[in-house]
N, C-alpha and C. Protein backbone atom coordinates (compact mmCIF):
# COMPACT_ATOMS: atom_id res chain seq x y z
N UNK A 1 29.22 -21.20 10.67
CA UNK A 1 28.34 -20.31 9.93
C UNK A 1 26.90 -20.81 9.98
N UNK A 2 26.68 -22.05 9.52
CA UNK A 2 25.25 -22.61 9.67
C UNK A 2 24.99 -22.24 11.39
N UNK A 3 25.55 -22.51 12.01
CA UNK A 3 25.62 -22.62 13.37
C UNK A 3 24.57 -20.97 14.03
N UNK A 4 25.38 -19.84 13.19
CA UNK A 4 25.36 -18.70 13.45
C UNK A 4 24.19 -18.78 12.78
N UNK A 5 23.68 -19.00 11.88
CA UNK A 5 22.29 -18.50 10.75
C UNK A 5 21.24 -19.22 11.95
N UNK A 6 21.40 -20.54 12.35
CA UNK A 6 20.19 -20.89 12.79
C UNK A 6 19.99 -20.40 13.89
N UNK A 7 21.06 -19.46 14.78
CA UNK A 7 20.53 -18.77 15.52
C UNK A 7 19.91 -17.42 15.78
N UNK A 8 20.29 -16.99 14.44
CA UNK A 8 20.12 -15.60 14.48
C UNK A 8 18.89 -16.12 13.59
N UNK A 9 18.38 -17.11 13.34
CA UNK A 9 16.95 -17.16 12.87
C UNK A 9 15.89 -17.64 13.71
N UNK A 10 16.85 -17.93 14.59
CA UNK A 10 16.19 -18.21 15.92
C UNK A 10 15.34 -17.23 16.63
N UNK A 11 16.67 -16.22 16.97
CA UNK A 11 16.08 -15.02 16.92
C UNK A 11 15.58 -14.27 16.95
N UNK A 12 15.28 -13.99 15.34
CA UNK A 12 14.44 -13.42 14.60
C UNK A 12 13.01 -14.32 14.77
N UNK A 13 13.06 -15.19 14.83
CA UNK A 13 12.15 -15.76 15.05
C UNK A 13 10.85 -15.09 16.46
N UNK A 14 11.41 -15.57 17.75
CA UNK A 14 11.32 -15.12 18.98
C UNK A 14 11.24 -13.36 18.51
N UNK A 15 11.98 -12.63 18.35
CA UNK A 15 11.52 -11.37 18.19
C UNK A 15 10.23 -11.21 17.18
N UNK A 16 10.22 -11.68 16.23
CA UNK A 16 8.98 -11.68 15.48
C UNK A 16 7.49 -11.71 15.96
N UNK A 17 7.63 -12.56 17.05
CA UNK A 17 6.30 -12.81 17.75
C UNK A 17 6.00 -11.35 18.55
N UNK A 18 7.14 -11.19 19.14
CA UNK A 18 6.66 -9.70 19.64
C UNK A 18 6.23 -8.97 18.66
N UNK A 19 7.51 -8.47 18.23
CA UNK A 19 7.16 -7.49 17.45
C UNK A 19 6.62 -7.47 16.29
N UNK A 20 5.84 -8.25 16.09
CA UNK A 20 5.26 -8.73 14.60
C UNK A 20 3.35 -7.99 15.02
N UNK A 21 3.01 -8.17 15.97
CA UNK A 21 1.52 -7.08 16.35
C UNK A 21 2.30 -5.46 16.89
N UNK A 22 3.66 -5.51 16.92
CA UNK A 22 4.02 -4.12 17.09
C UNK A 22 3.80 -3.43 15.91
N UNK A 23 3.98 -3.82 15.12
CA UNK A 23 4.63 -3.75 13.51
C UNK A 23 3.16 -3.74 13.23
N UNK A 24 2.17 -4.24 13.41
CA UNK A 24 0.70 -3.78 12.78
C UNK A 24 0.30 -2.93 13.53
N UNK A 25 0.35 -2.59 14.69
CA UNK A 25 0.26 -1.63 15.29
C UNK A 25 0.40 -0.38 15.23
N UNK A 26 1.16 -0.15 14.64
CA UNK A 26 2.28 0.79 13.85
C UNK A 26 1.96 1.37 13.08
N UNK A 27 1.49 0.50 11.88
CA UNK A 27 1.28 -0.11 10.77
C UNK A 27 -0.30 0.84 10.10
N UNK A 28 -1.04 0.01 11.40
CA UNK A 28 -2.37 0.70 11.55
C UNK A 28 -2.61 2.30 11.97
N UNK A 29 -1.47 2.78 12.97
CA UNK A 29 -1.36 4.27 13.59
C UNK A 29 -0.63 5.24 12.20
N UNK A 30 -0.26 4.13 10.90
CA UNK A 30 0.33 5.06 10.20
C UNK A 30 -0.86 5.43 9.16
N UNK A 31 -1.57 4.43 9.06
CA UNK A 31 -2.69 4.23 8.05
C UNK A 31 -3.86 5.52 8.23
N UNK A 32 -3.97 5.13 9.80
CA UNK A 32 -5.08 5.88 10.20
C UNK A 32 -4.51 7.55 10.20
N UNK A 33 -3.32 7.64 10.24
CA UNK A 33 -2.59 9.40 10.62
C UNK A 33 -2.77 9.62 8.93
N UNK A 34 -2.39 8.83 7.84
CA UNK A 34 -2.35 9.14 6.46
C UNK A 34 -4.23 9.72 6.32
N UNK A 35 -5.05 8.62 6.73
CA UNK A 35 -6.54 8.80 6.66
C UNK A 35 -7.03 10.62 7.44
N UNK A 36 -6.55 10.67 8.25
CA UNK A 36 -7.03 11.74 9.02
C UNK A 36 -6.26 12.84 8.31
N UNK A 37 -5.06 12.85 8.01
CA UNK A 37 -4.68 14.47 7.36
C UNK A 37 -5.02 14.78 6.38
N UNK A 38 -5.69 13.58 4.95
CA UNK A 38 -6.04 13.65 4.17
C UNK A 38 -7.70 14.36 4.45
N UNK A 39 -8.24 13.99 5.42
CA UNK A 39 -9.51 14.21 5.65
C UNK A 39 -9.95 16.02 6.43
N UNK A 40 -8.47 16.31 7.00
CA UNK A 40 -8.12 17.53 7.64
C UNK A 40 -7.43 18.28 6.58
């Protein structure tokens, strides 16, 4: 079980780096779509 956690935090880890500027990316395209319909 420990075995399994430190890898799947492993992981998560390694995926994080990607997808962690995906995720603001995102993040930011949702911000800015909330900004613009409010403004439309």
């Amino acid at each position: 079980m420990q075995y399994f956690l430190t890898l799947t935090l492993q992981n998560f880890l390694t995926l994080s780096q990607t997808n962690f500027l995906h995720l603001i990316w995102h993040a930011v395209n949702v911000l800015l779509y909330a900004e613009l319909k409010q403004l439309f």
